[in-house]
C-alpha atoms as a PDB file:
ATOM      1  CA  UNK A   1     -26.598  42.960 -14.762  1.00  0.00           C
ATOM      2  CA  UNK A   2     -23.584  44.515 -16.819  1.00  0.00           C
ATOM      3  CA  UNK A   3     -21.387  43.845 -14.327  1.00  0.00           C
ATOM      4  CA  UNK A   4     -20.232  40.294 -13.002  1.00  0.00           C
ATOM      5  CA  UNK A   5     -20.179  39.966  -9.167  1.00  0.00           C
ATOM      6  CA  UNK A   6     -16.790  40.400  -7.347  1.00  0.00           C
ATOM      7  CA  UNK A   7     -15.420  37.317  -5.830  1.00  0.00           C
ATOM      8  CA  UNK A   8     -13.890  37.184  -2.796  1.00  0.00           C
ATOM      9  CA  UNK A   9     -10.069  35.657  -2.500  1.00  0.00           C
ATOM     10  CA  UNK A  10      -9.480  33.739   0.385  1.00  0.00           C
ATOM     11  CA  UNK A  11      -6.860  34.817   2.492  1.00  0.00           C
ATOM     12  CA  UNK A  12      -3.416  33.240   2.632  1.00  0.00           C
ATOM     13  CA  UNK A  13      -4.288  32.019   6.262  1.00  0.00           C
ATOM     14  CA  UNK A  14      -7.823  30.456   5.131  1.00  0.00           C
ATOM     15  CA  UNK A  15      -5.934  28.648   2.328  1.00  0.00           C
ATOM     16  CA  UNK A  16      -3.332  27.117   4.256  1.00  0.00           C
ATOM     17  CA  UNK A  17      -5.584  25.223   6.746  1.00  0.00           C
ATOM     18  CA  UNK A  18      -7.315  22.109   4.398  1.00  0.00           C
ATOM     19  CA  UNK A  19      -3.722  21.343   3.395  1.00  0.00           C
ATOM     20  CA  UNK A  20      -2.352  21.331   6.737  1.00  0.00           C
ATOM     21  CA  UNK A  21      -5.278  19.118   7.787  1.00  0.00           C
ATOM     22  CA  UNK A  22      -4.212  16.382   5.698  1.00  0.00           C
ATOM     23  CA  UNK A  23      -0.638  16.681   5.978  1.00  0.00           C
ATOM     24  CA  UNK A  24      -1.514  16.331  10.414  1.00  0.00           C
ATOM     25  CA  UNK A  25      -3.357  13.605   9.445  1.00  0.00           C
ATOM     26  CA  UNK A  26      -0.741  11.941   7.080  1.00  0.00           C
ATOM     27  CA  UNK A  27       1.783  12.315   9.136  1.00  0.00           C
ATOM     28  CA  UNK A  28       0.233  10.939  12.410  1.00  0.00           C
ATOM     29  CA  UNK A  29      -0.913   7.763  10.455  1.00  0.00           C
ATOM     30  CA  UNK A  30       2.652   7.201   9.284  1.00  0.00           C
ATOM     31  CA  UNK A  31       4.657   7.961  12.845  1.00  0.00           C
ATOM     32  CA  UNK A  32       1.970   5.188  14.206  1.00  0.00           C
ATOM     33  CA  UNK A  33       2.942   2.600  11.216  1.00  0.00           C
ATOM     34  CA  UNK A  34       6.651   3.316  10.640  1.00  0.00           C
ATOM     35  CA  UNK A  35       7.771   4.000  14.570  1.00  0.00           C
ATOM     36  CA  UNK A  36       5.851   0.291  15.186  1.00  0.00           C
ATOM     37  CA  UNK A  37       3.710   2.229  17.800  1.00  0.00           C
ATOM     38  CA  UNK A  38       2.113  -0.229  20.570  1.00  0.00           C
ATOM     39  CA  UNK A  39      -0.190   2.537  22.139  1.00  0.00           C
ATOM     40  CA  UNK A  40      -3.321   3.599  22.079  1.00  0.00           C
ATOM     41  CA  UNK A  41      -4.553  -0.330  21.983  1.00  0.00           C
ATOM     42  CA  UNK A  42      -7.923  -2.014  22.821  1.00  0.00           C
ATOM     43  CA  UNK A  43     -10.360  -3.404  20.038  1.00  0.00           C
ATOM     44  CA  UNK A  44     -12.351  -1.794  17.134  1.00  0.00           C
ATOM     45  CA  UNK A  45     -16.125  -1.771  17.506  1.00  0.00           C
ATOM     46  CA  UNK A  46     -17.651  -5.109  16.492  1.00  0.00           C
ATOM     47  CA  UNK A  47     -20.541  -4.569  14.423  1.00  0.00           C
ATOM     48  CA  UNK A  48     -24.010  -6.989  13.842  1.00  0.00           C
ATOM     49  CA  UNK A  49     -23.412  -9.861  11.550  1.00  0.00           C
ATOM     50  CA  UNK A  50     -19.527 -11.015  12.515  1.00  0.00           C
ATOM     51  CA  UNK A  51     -21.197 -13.337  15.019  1.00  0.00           C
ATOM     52  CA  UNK A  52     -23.661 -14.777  12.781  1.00  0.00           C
ATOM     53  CA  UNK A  53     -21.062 -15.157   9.981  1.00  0.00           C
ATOM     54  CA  UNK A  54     -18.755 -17.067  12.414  1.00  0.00           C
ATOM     55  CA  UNK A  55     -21.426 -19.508  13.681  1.00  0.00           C
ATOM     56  CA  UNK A  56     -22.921 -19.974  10.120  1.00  0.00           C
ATOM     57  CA  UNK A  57     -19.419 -21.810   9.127  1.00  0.00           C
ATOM     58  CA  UNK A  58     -18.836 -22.842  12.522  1.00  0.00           C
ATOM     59  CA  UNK A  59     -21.643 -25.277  11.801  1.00  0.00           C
ATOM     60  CA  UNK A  60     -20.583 -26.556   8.854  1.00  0.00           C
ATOM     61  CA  UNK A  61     -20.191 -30.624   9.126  1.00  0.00           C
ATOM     62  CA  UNK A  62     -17.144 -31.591   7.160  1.00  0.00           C
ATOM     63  CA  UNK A  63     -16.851 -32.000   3.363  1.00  0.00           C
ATOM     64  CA  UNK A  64     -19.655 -29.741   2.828  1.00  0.00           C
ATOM     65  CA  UNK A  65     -19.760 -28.066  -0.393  1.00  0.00           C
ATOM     66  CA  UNK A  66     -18.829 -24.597   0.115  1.00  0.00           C
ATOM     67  CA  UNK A  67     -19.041 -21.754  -2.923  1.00  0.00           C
ATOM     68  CA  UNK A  68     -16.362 -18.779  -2.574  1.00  0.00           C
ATOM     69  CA  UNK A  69     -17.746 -15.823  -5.207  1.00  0.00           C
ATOM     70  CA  UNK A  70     -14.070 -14.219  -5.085  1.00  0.00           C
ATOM     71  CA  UNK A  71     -14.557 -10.757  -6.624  1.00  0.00           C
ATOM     72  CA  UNK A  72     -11.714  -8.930  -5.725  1.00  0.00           C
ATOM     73  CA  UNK A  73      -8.154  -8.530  -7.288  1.00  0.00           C
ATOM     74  CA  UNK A  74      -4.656  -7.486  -6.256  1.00  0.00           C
ATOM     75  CA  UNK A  75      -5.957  -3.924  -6.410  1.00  0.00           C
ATOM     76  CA  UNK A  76      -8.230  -4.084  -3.423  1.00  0.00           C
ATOM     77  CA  UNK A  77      -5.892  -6.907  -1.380  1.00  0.00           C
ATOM     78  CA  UNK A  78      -4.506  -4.410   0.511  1.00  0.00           C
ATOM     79  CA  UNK A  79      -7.946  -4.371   2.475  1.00  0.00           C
ATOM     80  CA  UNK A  80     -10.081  -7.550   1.904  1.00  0.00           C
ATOM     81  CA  UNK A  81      -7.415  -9.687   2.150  1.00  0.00           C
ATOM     82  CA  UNK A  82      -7.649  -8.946   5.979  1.00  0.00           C
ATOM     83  CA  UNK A  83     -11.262  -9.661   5.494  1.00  0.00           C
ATOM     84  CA  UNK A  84     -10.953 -13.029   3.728  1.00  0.00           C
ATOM     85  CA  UNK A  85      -8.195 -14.806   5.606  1.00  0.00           C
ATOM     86  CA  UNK A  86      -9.575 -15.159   8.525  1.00  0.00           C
ATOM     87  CA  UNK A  87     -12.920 -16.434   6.564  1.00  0.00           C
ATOM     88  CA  UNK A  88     -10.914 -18.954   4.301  1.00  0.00           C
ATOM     89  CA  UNK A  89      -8.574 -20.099   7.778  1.00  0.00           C
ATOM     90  CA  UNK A  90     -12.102 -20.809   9.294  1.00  0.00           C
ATOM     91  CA  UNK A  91     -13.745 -22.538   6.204  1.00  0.00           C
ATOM     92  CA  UNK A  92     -10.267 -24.489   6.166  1.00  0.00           C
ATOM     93  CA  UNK A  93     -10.314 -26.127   9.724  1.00  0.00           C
ATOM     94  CA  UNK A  94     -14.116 -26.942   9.191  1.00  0.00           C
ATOM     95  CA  UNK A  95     -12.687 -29.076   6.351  1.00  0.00           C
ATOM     96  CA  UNK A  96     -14.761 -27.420   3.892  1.00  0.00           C
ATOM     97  CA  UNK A  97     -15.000 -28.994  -0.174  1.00  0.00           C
ATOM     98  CA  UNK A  98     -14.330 -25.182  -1.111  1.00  0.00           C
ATOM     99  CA  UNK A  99     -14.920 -24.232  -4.789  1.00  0.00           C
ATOM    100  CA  UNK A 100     -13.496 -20.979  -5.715  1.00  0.00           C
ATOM    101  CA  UNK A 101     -15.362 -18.801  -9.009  1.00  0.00           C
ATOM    102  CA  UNK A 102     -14.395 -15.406 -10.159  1.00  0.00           C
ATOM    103  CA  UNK A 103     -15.605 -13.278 -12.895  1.00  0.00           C
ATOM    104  CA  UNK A 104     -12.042 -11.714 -12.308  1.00  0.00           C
ATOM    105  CA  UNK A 105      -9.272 -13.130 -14.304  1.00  0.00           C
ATOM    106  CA  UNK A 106      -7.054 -12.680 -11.566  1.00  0.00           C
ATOM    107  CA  UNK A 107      -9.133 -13.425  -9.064  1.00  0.00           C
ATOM    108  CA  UNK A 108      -8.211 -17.520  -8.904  1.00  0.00           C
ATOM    109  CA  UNK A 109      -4.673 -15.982  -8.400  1.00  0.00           C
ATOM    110  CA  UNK A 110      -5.578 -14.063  -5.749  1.00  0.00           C
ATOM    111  CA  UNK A 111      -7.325 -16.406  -4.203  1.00  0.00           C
ATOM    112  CA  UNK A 112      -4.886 -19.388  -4.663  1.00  0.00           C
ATOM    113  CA  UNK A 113      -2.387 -16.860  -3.204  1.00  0.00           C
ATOM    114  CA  UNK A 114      -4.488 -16.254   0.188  1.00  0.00           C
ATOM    115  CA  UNK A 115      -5.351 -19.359   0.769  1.00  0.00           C
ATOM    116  CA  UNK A 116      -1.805 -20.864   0.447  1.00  0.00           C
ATOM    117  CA  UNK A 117      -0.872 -18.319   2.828  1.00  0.00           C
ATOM    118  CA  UNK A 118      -3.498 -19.177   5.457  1.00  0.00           C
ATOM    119  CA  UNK A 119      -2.685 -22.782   5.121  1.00  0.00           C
ATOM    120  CA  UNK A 120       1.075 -22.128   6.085  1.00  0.00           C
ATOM    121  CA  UNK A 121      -0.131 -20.489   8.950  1.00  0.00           C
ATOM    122  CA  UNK A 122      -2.630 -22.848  10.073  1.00  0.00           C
ATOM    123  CA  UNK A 123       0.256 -25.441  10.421  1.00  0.00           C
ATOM    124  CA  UNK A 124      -2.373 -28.422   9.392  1.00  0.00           C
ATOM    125  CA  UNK A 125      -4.844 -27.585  12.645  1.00  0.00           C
ATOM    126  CA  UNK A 126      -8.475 -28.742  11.659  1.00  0.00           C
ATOM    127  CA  UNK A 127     -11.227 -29.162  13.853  1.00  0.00           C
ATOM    128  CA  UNK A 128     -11.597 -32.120  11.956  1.00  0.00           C
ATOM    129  CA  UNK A 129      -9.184 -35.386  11.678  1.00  0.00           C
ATOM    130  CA  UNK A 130      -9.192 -35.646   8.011  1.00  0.00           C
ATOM    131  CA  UNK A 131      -7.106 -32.978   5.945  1.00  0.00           C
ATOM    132  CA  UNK A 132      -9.504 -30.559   4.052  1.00  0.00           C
ATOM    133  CA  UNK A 133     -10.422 -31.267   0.883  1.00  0.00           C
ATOM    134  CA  UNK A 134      -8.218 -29.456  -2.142  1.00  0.00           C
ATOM    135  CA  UNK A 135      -9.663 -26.412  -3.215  1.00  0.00           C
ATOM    136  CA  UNK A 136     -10.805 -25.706  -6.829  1.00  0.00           C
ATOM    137  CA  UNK A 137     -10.482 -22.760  -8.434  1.00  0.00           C
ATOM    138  CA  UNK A 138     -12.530 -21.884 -11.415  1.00  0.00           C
ATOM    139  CA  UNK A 139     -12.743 -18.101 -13.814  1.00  0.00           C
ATOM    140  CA  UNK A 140     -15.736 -17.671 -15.488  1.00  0.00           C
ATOM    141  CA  UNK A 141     -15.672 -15.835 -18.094  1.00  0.00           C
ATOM    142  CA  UNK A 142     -18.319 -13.782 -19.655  1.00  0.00           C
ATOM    143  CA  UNK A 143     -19.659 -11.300 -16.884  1.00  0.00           C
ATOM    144  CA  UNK A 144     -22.856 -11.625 -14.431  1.00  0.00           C
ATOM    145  CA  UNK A 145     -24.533 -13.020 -17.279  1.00  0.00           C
ATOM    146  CA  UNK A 146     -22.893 -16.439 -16.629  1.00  0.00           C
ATOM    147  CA  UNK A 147     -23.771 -16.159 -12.574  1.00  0.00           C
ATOM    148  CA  UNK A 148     -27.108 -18.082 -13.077  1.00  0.00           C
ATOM    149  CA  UNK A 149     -25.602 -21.003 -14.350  1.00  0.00           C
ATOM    150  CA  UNK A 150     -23.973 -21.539 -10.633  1.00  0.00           C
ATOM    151  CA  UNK A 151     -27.292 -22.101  -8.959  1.00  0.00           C
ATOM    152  CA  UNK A 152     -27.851 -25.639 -10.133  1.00  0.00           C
ATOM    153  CA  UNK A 153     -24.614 -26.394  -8.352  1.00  0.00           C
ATOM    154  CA  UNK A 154     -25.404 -27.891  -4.971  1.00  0.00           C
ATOM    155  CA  UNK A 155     -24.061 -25.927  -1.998  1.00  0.00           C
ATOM    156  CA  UNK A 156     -24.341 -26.005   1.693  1.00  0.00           C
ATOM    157  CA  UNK A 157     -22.838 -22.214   2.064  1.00  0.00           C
ATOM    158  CA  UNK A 158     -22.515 -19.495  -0.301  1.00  0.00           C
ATOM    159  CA  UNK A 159     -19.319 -16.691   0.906  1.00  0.00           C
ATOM    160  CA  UNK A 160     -18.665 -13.856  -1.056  1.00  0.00           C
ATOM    161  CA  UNK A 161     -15.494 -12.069  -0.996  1.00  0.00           C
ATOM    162  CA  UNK A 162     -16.303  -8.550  -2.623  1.00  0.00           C
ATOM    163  CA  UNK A 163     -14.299  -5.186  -2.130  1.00  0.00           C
ATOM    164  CA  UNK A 164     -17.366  -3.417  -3.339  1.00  0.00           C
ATOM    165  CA  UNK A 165     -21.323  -3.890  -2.774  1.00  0.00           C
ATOM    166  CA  UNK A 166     -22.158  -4.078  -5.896  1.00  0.00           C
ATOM    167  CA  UNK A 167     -20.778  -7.558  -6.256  1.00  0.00           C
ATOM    168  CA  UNK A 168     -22.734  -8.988  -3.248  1.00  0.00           C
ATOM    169  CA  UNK A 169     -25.520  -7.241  -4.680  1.00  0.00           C
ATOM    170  CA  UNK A 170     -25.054  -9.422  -7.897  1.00  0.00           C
ATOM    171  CA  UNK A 171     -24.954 -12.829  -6.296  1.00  0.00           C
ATOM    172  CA  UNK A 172     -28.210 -12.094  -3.990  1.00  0.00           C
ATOM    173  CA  UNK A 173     -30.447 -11.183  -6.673  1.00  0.00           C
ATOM    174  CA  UNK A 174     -28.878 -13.716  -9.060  1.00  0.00           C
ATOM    175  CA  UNK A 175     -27.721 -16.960  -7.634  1.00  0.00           C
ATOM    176  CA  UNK A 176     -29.201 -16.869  -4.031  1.00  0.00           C
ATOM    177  CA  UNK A 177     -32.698 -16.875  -4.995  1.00  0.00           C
ATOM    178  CA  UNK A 178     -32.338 -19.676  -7.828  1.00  0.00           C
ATOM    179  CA  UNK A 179     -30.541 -21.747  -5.088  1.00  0.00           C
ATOM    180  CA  UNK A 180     -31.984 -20.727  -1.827  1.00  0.00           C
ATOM    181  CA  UNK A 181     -27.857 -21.854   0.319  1.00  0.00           C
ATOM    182  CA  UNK A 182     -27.401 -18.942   3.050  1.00  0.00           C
ATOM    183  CA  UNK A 183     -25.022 -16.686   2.079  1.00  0.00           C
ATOM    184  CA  UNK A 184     -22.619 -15.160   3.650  1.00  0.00           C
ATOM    185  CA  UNK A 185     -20.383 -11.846   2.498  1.00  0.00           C
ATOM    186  CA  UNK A 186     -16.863 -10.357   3.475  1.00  0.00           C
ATOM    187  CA  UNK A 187     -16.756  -7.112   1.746  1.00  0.00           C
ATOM    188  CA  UNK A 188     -14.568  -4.093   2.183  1.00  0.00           C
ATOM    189  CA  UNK A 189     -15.712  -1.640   4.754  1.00  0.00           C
ATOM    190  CA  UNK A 190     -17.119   1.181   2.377  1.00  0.00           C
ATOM    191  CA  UNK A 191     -19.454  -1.305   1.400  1.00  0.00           C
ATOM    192  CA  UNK A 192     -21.013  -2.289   4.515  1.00  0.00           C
ATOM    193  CA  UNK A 193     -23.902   0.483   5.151  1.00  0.00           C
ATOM    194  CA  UNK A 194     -25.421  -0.466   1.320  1.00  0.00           C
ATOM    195  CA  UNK A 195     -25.227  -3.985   2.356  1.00  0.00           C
ATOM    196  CA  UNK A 196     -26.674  -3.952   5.991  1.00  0.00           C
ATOM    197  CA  UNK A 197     -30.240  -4.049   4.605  1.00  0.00           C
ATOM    198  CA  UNK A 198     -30.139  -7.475   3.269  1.00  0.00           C
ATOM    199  CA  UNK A 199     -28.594  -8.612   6.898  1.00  0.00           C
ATOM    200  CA  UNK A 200     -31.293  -7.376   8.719  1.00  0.00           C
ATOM    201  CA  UNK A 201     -33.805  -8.707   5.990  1.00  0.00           C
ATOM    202  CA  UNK A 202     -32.064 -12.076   6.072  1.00  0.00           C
ATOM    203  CA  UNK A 203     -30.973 -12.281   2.416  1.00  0.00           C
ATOM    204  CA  UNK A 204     -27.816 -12.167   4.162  1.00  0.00           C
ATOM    205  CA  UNK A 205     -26.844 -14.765   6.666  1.00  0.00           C
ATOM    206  CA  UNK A 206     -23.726 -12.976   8.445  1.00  0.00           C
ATOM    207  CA  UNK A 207     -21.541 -10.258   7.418  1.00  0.00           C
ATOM    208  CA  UNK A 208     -17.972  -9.239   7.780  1.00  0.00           C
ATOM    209  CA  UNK A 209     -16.604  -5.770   6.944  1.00  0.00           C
ATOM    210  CA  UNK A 210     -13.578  -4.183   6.768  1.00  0.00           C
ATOM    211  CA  UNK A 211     -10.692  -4.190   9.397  1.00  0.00           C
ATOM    212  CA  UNK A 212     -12.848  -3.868  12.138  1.00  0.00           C
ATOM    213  CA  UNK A 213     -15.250  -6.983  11.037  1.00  0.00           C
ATOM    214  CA  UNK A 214     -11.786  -8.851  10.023  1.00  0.00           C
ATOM    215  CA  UNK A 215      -9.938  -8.183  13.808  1.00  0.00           C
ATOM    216  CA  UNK A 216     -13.436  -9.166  15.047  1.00  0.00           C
ATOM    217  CA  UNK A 217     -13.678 -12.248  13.536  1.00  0.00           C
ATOM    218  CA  UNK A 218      -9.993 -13.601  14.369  1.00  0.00           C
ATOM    219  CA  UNK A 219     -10.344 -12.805  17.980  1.00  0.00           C
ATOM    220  CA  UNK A 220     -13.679 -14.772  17.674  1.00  0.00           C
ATOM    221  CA  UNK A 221     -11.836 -17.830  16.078  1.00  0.00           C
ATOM    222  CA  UNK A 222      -8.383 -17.114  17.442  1.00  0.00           C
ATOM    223  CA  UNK A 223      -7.151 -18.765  14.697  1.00  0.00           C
ATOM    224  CA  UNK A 224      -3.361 -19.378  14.486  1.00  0.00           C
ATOM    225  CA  UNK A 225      -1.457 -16.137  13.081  1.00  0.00           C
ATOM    226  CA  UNK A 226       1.901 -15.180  11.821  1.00  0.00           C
ATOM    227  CA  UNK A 227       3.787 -13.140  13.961  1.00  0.00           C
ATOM    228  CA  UNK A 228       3.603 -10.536  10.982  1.00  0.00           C
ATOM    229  CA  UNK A 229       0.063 -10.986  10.385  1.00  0.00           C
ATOM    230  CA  UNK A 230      -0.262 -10.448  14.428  1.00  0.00           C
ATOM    231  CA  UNK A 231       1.804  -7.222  14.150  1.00  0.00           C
ATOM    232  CA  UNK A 232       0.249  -5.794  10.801  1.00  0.00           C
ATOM    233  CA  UNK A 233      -2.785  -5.983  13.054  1.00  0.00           C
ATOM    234  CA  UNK A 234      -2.154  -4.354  15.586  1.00  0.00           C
ATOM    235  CA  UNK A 235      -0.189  -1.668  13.451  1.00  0.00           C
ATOM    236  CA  UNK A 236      -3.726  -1.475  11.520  1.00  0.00           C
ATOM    237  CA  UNK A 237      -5.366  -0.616  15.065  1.00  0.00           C
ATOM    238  CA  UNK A 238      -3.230   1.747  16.096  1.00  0.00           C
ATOM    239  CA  UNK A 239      -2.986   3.705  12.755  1.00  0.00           C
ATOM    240  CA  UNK A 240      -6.803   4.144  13.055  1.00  0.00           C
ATOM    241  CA  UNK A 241      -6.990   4.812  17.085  1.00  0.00           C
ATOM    242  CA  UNK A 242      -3.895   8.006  16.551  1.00  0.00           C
ATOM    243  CA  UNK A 243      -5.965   8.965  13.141  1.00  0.00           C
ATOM    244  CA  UNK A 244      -9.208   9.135  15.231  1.00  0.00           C
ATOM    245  CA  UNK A 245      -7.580  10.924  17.911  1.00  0.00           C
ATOM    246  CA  UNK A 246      -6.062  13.799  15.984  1.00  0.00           C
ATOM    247  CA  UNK A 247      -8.910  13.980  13.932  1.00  0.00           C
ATOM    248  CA  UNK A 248     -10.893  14.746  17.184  1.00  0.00           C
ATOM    249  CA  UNK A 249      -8.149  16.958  18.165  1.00  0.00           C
ATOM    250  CA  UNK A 250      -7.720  19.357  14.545  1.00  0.00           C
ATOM    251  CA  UNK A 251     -11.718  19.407  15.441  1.00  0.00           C
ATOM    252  CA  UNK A 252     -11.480  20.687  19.187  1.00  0.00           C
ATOM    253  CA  UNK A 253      -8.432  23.583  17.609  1.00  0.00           C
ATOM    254  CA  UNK A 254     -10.595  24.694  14.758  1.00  0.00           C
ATOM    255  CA  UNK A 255     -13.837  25.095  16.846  1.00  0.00           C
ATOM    256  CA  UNK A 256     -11.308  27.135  19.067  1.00  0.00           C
ATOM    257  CA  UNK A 257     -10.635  29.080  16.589  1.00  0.00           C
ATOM    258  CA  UNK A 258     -13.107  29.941  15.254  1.00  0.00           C
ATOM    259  CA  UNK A 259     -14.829  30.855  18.367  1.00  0.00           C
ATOM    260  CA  UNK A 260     -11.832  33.448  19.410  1.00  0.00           C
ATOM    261  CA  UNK A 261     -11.698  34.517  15.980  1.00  0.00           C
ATOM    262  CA  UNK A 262     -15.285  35.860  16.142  1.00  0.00           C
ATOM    263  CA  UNK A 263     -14.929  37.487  19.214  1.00  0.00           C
ATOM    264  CA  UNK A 264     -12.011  39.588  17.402  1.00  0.00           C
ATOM    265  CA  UNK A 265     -13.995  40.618  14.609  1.00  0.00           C
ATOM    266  CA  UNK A 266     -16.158  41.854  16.821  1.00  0.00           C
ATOM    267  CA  UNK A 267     -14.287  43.735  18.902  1.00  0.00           C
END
């Protein structure tokens, strides 16, 4: 054709509604963290695999040799260290012999940082009468190459820690078959639908994800809490219950629109 085909503009209504979406959205999330809203409450869906996670360290006798694959970093905290405290707090009063690796070379950091901050909380209460064991930390350099190596090393649990799947991914097809422990994974929540295959195939033993597999496994444990910890809880669970809500609601207006919009146009 000689001529290029017209495109249509939208119109200065049409472009002002994706913006005003977000900015609903935005500012509905914030009013339910900064006003320190209380309401709506109740409990996030509990998904397969928190249970089995919890009774797969819940057995644990004491001093057993416990391997923490800790592959996330400041960067991701924000989320997965919801995910792993509650993890490390329950490895902790099974007096676990936990041995921390990373590929990371801030992950021992990390780690050492979490798990001093769990241990304050705990306030020295083991299921156990002995204190647990001291926790090593360990960075290995040189990638997933060097992941092999860890299989000779005798453990009665592997956990990863991982804000992404590919990570888990790693250790199962690397370490967990040369070793044959159970393995279990916390893992941010954008990683859990890659990773629910190898739960229901058994390569994983239990899974945590995300906030919802984190406020899952605490009330499971009801391990001892900060009073912030408690609070940035339930700030998390409101945050998403008013986000959910609104989200429902911009759905419900636009449908609405839409719908009396047509009739217009046709008269």
């Amino acid at each position: 054709p000689l001529a290029a085909p017209v495109t249509r503009l939208a119109g200065r209504g049409e472009a002002l509604w994706l913006p005003w979406i977000f900015l609903v959205l935005l500012g509905a999330v914030g009013a339910a963290f900064f006003l320190q809203l209380t309401r709506p409450g109740g409990a996030p869906r509990e998904w397969p695999g928190v249970n089995a996670a919890y009774d797969a360290i819940n057995q644990l006798p004491p001093q057993s040799a416990v391997t923490v694959f800790w592959a996330y970093d400041p960067a991701t905290a924000g989320e997965m260290d919801l995910v792993a405290a509650p993890i490390m707090q329950h490895l902790r009063a099974r007096g676990a012999a936990i041995e921390v690796v990373s590929l990371l070379p801030n992950g021992p950091a990390t780690a050492r940082r979490l798990i001093a901050a769990v241990s304050a909380a705990s306030g020295g209460d083991s299921a156990v009468e002995a204190p647990p064991p001291a926790v090593s930390y360990e960075f290995l350099p040189g990638g997933a190459l060097v992941l092999p190596g860890l299989a000779p090393r005798a453990a009665a649990l592997n956990v990863v820690l991982s804000a992404q799947a590919a990570d888990a991914q790693t250790w199962l097809e690397l370490v967990a078959p040369l070793q044959g422990a159970p393995v279990v994974a916390g893992v941010g929540a954008g990683a859990d639908p890659i990773l629910r295959p190898y739960l229901d195939s058994g390569q994983l033993r239990g899974l945590v994800s995300g906030f919802d597999g984190a406020y899952s496994y605490s009330q499971r444990g009801r391990f001892p809490q900060s009073a912030a910890a408690l609070q940035r809880q339930r700030s998390q669970l409101v945050g998403q219950n008013v986000a959910g809500l609104v989200l429902i609601g911009l759905l419900i207006a636009g449908n609405v629109i839409a719908l009396l919009g047509g009739r217009r146009d046709r008269g």
